[in-house]
N, C-alpha and C. Protein backbone atom coordinates (compact mmCIF):
# COMPACT_ATOMS: atom_id res chain seq x y z
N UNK A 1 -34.56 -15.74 57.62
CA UNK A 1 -35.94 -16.22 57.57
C UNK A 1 -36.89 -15.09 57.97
N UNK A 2 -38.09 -14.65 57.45
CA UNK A 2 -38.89 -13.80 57.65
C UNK A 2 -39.95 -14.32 57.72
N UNK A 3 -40.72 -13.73 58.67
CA UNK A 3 -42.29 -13.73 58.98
C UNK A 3 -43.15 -13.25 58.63
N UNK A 4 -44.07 -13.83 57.69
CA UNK A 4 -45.57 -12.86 57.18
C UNK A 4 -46.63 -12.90 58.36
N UNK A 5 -47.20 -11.87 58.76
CA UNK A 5 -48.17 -11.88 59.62
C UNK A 5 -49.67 -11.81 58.38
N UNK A 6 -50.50 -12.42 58.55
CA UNK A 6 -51.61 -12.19 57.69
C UNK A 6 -52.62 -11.78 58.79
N UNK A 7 -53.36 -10.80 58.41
CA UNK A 7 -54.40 -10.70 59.12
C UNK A 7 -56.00 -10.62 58.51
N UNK A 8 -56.72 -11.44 58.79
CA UNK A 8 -58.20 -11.07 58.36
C UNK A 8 -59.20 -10.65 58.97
N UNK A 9 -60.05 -9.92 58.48
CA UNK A 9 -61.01 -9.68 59.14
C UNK A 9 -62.36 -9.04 58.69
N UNK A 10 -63.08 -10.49 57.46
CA UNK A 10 -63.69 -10.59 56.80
C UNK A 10 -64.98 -11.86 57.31
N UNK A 11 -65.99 -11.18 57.76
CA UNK A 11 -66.76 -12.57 58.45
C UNK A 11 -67.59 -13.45 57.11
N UNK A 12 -67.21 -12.82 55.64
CA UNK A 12 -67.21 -13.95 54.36
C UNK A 12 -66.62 -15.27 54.63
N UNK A 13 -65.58 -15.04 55.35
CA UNK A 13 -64.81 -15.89 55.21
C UNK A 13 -64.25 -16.46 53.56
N UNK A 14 -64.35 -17.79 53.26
CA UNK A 14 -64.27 -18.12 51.93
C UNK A 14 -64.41 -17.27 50.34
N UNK A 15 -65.49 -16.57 50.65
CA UNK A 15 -66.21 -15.95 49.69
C UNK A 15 -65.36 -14.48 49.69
N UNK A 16 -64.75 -14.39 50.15
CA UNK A 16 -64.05 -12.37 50.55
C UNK A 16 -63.31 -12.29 49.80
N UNK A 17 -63.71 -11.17 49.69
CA UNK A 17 -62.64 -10.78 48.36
C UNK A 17 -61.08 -10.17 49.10
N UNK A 18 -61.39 -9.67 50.08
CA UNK A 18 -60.31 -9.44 50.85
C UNK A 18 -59.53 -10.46 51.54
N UNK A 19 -59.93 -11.23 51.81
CA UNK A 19 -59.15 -12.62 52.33
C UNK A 19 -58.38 -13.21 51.15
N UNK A 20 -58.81 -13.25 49.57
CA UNK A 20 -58.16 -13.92 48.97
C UNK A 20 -57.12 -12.58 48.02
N UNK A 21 -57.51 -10.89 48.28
CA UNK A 21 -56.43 -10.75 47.71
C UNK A 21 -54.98 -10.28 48.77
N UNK A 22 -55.59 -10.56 50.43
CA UNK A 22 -54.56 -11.13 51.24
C UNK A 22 -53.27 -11.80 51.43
N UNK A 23 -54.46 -12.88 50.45
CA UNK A 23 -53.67 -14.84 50.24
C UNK A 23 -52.60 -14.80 48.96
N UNK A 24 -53.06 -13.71 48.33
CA UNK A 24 -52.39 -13.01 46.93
C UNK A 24 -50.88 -12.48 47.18
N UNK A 25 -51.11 -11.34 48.25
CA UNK A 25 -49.88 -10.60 48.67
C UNK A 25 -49.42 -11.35 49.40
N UNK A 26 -49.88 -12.83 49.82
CA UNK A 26 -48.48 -13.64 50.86
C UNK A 26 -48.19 -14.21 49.82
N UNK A 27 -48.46 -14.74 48.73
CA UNK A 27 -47.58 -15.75 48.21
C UNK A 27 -46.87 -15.17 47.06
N UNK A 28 -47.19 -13.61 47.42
CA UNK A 28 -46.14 -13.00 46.53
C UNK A 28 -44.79 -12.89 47.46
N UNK A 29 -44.91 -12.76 48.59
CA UNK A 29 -44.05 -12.66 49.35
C UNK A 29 -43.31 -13.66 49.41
N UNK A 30 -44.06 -14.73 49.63
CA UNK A 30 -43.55 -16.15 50.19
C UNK A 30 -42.39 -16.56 48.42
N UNK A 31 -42.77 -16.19 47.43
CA UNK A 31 -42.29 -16.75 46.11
C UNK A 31 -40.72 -16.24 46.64
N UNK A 32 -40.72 -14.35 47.04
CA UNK A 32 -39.46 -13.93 47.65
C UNK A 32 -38.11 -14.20 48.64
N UNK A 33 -39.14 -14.60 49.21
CA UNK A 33 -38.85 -15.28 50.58
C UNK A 33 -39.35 -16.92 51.09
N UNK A 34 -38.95 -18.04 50.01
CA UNK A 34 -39.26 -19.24 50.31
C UNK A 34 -39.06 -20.05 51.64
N UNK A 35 -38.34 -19.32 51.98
CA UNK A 35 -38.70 -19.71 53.68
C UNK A 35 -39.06 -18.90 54.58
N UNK A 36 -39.76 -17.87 54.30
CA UNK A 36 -40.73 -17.55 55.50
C UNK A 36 -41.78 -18.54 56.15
N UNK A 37 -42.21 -17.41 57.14
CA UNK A 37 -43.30 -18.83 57.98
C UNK A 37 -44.53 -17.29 58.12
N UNK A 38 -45.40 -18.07 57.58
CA UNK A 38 -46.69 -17.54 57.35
C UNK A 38 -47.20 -17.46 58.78
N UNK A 39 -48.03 -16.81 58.91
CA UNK A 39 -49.22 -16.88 60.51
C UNK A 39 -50.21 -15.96 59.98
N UNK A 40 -51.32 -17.05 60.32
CA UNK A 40 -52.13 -16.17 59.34
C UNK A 40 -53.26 -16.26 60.51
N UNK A 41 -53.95 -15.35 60.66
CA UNK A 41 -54.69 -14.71 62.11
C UNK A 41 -56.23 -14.81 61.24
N UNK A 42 -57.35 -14.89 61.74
CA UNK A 42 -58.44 -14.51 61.83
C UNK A 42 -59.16 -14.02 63.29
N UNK A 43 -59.17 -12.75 62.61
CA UNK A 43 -59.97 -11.81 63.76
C UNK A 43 -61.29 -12.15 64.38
N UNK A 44 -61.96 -12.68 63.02
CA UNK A 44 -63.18 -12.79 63.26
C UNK A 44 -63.17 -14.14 64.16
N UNK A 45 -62.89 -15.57 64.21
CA UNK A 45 -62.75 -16.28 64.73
C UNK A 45 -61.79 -15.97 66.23
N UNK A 46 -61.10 -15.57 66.43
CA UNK A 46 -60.48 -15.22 67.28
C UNK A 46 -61.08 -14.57 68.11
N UNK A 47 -61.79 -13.32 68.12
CA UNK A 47 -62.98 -12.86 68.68
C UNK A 47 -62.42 -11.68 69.73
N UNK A 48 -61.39 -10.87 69.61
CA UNK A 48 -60.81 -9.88 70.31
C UNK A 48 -61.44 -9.15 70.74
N UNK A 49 -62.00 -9.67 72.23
CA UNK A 49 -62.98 -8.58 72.91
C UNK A 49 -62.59 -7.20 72.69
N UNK A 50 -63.45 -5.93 72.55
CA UNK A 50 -63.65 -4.71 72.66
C UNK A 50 -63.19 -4.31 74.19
N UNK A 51 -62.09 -3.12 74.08
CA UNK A 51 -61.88 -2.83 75.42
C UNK A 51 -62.92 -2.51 76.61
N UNK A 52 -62.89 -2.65 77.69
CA UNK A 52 -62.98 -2.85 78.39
C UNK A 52 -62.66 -2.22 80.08
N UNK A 53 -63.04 -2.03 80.94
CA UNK A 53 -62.24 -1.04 82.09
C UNK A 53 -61.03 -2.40 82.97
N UNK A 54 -61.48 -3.60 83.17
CA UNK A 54 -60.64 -4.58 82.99
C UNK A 54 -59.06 -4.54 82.08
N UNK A 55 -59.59 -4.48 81.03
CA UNK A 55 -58.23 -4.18 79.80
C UNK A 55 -57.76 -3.14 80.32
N UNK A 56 -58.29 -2.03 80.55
CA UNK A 56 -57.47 -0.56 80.47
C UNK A 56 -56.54 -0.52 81.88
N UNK A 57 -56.94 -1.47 82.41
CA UNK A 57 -56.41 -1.19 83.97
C UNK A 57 -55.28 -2.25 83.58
N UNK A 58 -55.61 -3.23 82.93
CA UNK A 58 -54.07 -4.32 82.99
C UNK A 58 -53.19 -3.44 82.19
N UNK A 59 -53.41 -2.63 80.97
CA UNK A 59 -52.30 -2.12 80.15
C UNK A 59 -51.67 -0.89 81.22
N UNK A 60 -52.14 -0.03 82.35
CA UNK A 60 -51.80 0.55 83.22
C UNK A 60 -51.11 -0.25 84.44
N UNK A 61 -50.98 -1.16 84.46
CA UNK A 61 -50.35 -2.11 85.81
C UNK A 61 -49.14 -2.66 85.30
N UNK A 62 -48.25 -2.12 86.05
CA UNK A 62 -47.13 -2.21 86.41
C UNK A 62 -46.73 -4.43 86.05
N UNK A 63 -46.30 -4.82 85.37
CA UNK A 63 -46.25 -6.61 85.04
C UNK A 63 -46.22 -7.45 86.19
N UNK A 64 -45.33 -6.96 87.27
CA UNK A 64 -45.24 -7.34 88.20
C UNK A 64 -46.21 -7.03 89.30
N UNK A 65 -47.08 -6.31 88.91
CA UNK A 65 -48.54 -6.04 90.10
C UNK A 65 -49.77 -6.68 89.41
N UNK A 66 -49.70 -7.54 88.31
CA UNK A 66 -50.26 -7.83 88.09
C UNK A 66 -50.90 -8.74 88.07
N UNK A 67 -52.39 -9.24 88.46
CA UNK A 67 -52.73 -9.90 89.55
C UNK A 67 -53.72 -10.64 88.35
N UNK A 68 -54.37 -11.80 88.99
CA UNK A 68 -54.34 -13.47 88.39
C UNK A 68 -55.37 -12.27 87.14
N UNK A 69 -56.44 -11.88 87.64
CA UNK A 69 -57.58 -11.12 86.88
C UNK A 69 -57.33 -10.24 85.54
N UNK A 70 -55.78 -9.71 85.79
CA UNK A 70 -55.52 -8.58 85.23
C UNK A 70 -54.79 -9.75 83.76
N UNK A 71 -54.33 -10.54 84.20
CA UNK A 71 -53.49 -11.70 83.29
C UNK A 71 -54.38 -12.12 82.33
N UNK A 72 -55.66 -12.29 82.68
CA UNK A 72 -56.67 -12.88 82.12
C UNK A 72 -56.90 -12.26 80.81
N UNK A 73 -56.88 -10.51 81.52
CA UNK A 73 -57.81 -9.45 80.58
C UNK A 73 -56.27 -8.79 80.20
N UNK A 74 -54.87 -9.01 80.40
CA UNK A 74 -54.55 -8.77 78.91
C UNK A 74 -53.59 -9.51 78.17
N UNK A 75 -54.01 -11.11 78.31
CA UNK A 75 -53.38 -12.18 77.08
C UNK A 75 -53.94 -11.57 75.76
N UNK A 76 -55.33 -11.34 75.36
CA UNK A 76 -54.93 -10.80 74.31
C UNK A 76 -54.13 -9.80 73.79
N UNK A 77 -54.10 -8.71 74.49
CA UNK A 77 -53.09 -7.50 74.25
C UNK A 77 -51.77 -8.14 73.83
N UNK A 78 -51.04 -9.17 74.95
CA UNK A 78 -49.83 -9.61 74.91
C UNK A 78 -49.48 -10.65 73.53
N UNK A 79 -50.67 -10.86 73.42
CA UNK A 79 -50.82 -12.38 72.14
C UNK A 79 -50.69 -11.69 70.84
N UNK A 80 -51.59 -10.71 70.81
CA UNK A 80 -51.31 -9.67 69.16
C UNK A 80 -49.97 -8.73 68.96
N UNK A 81 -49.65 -8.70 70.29
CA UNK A 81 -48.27 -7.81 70.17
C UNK A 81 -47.05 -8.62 69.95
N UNK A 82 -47.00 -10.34 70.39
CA UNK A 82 -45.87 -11.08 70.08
C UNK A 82 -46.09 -11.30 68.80
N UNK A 83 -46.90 -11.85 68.21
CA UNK A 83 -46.81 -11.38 66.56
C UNK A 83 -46.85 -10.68 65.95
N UNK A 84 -46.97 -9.43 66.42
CA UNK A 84 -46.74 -8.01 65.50
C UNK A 84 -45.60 -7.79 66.07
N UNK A 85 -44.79 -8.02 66.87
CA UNK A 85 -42.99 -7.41 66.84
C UNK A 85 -42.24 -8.63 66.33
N UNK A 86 -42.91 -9.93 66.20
CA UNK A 86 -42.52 -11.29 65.43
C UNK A 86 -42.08 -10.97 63.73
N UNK A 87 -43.07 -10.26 63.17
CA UNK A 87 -43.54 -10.18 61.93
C UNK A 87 -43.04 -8.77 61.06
N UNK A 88 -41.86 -9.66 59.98
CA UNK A 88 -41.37 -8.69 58.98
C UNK A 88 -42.48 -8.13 58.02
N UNK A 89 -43.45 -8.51 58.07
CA UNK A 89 -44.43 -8.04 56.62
C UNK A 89 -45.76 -8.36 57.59
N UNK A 90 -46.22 -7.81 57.38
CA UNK A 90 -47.75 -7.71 57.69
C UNK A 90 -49.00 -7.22 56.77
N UNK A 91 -49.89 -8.16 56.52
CA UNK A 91 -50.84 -8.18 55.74
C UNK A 91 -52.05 -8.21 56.36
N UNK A 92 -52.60 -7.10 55.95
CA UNK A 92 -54.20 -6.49 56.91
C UNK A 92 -55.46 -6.85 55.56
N UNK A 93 -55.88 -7.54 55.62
CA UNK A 93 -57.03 -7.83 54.66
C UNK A 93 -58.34 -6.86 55.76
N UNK A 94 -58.94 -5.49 54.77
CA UNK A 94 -59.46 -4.78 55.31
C UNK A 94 -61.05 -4.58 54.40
N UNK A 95 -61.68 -5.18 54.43
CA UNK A 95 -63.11 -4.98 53.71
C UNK A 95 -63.79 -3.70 54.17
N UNK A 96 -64.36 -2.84 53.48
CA UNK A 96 -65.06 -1.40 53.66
C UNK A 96 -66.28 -1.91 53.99
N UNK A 97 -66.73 -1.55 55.96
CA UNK A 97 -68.34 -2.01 56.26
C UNK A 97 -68.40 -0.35 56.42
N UNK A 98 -69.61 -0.04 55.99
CA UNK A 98 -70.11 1.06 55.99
C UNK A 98 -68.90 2.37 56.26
N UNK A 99 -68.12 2.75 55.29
CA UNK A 99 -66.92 3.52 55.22
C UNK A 99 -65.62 3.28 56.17
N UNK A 100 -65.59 1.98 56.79
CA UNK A 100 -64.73 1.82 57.77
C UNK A 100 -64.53 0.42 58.24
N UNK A 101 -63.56 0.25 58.86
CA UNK A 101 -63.43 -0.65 58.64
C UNK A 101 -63.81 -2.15 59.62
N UNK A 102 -63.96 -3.15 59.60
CA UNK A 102 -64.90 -4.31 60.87
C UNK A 102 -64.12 -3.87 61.83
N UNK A 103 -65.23 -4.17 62.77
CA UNK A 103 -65.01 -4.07 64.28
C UNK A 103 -64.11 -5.14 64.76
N UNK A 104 -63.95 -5.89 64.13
CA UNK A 104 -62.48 -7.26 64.53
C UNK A 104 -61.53 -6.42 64.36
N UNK A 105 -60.67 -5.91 63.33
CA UNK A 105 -59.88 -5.25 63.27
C UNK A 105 -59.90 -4.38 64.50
N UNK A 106 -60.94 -3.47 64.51
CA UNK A 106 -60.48 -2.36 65.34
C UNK A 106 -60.44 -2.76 66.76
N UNK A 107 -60.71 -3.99 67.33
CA UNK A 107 -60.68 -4.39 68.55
C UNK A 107 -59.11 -4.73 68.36
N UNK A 108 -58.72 -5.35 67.56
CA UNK A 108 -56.96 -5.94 67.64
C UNK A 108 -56.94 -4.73 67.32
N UNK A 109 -56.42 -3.79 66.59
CA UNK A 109 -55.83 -2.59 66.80
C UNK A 109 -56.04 -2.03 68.17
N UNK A 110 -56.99 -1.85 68.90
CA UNK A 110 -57.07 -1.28 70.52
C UNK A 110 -56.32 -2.34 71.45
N UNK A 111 -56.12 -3.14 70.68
CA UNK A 111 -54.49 -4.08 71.87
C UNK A 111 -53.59 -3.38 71.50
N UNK A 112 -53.29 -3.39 70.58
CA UNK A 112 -51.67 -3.31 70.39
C UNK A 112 -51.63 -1.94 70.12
N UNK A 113 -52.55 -1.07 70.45
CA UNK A 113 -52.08 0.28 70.76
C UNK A 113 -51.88 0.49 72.30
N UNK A 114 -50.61 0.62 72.18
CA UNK A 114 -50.21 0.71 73.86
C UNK A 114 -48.98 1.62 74.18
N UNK A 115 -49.11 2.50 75.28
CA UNK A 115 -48.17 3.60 75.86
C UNK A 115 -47.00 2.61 75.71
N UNK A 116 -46.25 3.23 75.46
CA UNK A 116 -44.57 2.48 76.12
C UNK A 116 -44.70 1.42 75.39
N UNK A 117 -45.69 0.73 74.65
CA UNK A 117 -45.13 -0.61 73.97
C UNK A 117 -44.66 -0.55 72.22
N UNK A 118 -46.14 -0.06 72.35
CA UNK A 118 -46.13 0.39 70.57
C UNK A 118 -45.59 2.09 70.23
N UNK A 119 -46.04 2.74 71.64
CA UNK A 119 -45.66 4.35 70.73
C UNK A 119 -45.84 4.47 72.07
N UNK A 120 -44.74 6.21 72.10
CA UNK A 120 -44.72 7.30 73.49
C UNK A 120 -44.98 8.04 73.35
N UNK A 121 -44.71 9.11 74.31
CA UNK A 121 -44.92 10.71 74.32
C UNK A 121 -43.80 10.76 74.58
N UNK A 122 -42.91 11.67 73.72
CA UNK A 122 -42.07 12.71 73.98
C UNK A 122 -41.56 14.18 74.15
N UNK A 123 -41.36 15.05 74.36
CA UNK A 123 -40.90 16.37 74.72
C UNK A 123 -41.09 16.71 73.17
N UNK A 124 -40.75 15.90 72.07
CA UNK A 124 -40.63 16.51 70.85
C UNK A 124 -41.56 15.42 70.06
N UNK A 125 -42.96 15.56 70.94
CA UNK A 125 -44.31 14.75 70.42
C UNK A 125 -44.09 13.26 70.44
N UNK A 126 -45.60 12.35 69.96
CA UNK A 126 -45.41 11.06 70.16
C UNK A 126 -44.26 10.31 69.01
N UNK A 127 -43.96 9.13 69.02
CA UNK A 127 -42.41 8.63 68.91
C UNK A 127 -43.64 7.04 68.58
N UNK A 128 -43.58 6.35 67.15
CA UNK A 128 -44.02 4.99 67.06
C UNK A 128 -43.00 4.49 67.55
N UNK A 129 -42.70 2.82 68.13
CA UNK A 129 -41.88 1.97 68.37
C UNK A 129 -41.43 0.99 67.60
N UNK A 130 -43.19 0.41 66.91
CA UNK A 130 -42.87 -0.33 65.83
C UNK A 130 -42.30 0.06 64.66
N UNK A 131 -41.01 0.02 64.49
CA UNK A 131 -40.39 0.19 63.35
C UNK A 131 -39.82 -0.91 62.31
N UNK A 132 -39.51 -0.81 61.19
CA UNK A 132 -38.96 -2.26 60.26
C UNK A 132 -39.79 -2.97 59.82
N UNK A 133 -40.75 -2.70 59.54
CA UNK A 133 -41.75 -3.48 59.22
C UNK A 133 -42.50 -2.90 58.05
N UNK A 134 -43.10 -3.81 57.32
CA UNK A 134 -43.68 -3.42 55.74
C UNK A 134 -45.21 -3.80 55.68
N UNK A 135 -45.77 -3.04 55.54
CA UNK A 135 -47.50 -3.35 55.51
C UNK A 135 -48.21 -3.31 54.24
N UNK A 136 -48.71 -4.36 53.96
CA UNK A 136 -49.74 -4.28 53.03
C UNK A 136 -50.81 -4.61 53.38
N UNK A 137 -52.14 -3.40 52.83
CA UNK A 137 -53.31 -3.81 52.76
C UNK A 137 -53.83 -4.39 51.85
N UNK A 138 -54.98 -5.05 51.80
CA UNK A 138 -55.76 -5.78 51.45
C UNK A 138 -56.94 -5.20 51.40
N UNK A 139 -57.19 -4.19 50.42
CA UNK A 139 -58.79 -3.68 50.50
C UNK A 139 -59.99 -4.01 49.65
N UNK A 140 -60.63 -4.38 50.22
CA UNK A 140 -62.13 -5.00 48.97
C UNK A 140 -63.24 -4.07 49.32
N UNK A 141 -63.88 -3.33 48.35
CA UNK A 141 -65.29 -2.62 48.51
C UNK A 141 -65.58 -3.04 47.55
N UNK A 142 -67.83 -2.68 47.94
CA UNK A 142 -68.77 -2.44 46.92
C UNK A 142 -68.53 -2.14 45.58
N UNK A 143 -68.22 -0.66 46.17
CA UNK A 143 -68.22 0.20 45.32
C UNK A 143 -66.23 0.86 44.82
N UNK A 144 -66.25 1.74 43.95
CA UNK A 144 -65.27 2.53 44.24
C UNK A 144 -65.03 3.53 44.69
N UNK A 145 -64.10 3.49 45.65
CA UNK A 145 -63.42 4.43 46.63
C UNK A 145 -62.29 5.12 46.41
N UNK A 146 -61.59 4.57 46.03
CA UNK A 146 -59.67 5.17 45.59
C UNK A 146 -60.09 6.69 44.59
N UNK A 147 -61.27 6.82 43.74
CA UNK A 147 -61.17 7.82 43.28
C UNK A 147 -62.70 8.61 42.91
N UNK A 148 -63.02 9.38 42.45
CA UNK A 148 -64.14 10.02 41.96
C UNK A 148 -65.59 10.22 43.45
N UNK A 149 -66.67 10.33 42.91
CA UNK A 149 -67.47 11.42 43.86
C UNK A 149 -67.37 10.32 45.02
N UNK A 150 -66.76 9.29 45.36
CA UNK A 150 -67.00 8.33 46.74
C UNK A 150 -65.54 8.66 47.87
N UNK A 151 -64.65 8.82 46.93
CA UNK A 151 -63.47 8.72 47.76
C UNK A 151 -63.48 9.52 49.01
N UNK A 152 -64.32 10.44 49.35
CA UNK A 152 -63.77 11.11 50.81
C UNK A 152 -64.84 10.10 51.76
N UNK A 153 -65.59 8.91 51.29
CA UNK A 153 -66.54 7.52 52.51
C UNK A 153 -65.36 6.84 52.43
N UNK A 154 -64.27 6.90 52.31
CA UNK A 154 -63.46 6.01 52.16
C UNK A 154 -62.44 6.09 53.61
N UNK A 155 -62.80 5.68 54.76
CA UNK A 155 -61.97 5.99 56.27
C UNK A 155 -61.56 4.61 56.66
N UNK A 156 -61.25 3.53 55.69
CA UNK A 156 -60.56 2.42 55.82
C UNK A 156 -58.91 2.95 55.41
N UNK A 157 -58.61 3.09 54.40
CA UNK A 157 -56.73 3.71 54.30
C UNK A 157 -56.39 4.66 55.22
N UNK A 158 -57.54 5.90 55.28
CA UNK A 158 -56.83 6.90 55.80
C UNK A 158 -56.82 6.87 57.34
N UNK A 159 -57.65 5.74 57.88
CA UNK A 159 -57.79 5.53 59.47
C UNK A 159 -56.42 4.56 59.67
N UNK A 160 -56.35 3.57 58.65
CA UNK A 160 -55.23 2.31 58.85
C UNK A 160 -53.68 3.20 58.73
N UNK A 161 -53.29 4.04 57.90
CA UNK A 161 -52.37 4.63 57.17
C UNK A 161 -52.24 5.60 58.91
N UNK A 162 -53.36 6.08 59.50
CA UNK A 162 -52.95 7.69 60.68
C UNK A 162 -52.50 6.36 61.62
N UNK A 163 -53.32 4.83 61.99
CA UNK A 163 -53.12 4.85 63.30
C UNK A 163 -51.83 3.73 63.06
N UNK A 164 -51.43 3.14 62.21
CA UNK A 164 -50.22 2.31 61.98
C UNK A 164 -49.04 3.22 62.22
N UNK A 165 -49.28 4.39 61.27
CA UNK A 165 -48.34 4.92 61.42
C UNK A 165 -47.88 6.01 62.69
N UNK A 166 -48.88 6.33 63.30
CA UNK A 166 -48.75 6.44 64.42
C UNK A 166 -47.71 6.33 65.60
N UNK A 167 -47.74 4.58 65.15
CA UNK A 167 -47.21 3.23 66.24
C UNK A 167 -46.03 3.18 65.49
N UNK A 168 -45.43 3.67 64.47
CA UNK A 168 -44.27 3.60 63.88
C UNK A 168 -44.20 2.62 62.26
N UNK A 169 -45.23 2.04 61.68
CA UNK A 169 -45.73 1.67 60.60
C UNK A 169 -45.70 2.39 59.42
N UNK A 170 -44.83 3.20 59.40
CA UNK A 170 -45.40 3.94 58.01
C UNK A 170 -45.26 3.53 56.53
N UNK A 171 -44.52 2.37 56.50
CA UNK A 171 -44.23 1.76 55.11
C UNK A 171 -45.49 0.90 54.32
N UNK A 172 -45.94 1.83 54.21
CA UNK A 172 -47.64 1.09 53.68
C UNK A 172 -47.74 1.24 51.99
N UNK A 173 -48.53 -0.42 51.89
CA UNK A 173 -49.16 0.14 50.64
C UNK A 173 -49.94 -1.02 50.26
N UNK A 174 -51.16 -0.29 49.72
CA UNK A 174 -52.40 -0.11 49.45
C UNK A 174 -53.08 -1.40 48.38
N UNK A 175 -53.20 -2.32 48.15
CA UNK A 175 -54.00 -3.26 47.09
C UNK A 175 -55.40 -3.33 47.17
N UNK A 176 -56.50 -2.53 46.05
CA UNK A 176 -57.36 -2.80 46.21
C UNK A 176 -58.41 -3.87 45.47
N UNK A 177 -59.42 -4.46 45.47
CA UNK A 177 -60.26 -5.15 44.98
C UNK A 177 -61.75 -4.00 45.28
N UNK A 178 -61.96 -3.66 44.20
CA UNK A 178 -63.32 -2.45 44.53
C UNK A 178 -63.85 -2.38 43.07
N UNK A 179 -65.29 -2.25 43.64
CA UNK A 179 -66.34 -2.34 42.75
C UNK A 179 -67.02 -3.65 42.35
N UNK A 180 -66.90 -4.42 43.25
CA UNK A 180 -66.97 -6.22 43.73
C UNK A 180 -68.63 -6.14 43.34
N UNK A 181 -69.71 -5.18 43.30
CA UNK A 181 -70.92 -5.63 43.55
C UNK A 181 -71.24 -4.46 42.16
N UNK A 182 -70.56 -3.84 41.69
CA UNK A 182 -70.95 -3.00 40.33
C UNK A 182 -71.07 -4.08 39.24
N UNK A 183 -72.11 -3.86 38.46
CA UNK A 183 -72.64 -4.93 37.65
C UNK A 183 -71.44 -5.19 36.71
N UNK A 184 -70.86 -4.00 36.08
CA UNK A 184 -69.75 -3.82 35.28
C UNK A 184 -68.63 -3.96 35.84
N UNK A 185 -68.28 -3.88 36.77
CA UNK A 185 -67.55 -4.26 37.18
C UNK A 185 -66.65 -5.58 38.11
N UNK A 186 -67.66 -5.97 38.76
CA UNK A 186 -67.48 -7.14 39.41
C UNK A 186 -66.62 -8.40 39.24
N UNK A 187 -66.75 -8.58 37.90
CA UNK A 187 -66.39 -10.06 37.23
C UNK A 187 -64.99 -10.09 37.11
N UNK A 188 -64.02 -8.81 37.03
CA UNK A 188 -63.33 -8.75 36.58
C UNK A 188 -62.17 -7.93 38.29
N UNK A 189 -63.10 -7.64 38.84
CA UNK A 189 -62.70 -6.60 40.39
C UNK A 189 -61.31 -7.09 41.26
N UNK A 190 -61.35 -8.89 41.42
CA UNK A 190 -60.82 -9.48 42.13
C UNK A 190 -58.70 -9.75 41.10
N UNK A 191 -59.43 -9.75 40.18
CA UNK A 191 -58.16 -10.36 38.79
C UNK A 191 -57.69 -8.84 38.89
N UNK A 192 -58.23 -7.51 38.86
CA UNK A 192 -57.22 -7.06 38.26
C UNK A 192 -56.60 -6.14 39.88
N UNK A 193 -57.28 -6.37 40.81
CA UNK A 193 -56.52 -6.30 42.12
C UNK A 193 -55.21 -6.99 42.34
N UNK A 194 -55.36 -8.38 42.02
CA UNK A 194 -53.88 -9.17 41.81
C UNK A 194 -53.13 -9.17 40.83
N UNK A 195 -53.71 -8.55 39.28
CA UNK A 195 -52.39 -7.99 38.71
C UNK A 195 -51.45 -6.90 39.19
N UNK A 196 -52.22 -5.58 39.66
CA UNK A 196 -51.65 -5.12 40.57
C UNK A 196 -50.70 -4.67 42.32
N UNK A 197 -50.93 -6.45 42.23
CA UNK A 197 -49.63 -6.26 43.51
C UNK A 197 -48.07 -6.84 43.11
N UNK A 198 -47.38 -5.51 43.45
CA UNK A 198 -45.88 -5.76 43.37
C UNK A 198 -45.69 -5.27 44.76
N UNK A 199 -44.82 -6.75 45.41
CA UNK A 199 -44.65 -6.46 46.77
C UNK A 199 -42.74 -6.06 46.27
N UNK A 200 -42.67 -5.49 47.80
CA UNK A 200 -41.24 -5.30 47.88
C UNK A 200 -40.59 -5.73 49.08
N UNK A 201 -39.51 -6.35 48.56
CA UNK A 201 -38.99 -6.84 49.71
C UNK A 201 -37.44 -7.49 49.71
């Protein structure tokens, strides 16, 4: 049995183009894997405070020194990390706000980047932890990014791709929905994003 982690973090909600070509790559998965168990996260609802000197001090405290306050400030840390070491496939629905990517995301990414949990330092450099795991994004822009005079505003892949893999993530790949608001393009942006996902698994 395998676990899809979905993640969103699109404050469209309904209307996102990234949420639904998300919903795309799980039920390509799920067709694979008819008994997986989906968990499907919203960031934006969820509301993953921005670190904090509170946070930074619980991910530095020792579990057992850790006192009623410190418990408080890092259930979330602990809550995004049991489903990301839960979860065979993980699906990041990532919308481009001004070349990068929402601040929901990057608050759950500043949990579950953690010394000793997710990635170390070693004598022969840092070492990810999270390993075994398969990532697909979910990317929706304006405009287009993947190629021609825009692609170097484009610090949604190449930020998701340095800090996943980082943490030991490196099996990535990429589905986009782009050019959602180009007159010529639009109508057609979302359809041919989902012809193009072949998951593997």
């Amino acid at each position: 049995m395998k676990t899809i982690l979905h993640l969103i973090s699109s404050p469209r909600q309904e209307g996102s183009f990234s949420i639904k070509l998300g919903r795309a790559v799980v039920a390509q998965l799920q067709e694979k894997h008819p008994d997986s168990i989906v968990k499907e996260v919203n960031l934006i609802q969820e509301n993953y405070p921005h670190l904090d000197a509170p946070h930074l001090q619980s991910f530095y405290t020792p579990k057992e020194a850790l006192t009623s306050a410190d418990q408080e400030a890092i259930r979330y840390s602990d809550q995004a990390l049991l489903q990301l070491f839960e979860a065979d496939f993980i699906v990041i629905g990532a919308p481009l706000y001004n070349f990068s990517i929402h601040s929901a995301l990057k608050a759950w990414i500043d949990h579950i980047a953690r010394a000793g949990i997710t990635f170390r330092y070693t004598a022969n450099g840092p070492e990810g932890l999270v390993t075994g795991k398969k990532v697909y994004i979910a990317m929706s822009a304006g405009g287009v990014y993947s190629e021609g005079p825009y692609q170097p505003y484009d610090f949604v892949t190449p930020y998701l791709k340095a800090v996943l893999g980082f943490m030991g993530m490196t099996d990535i790949t990429v589905f986009r929905a782009e050019g959602v608001n180009i007159p010529e393009l639009k109508d057609h942006a979302l359809e041919k994003a989902i012809e193009s996902i072949a998951v593997e698994a």
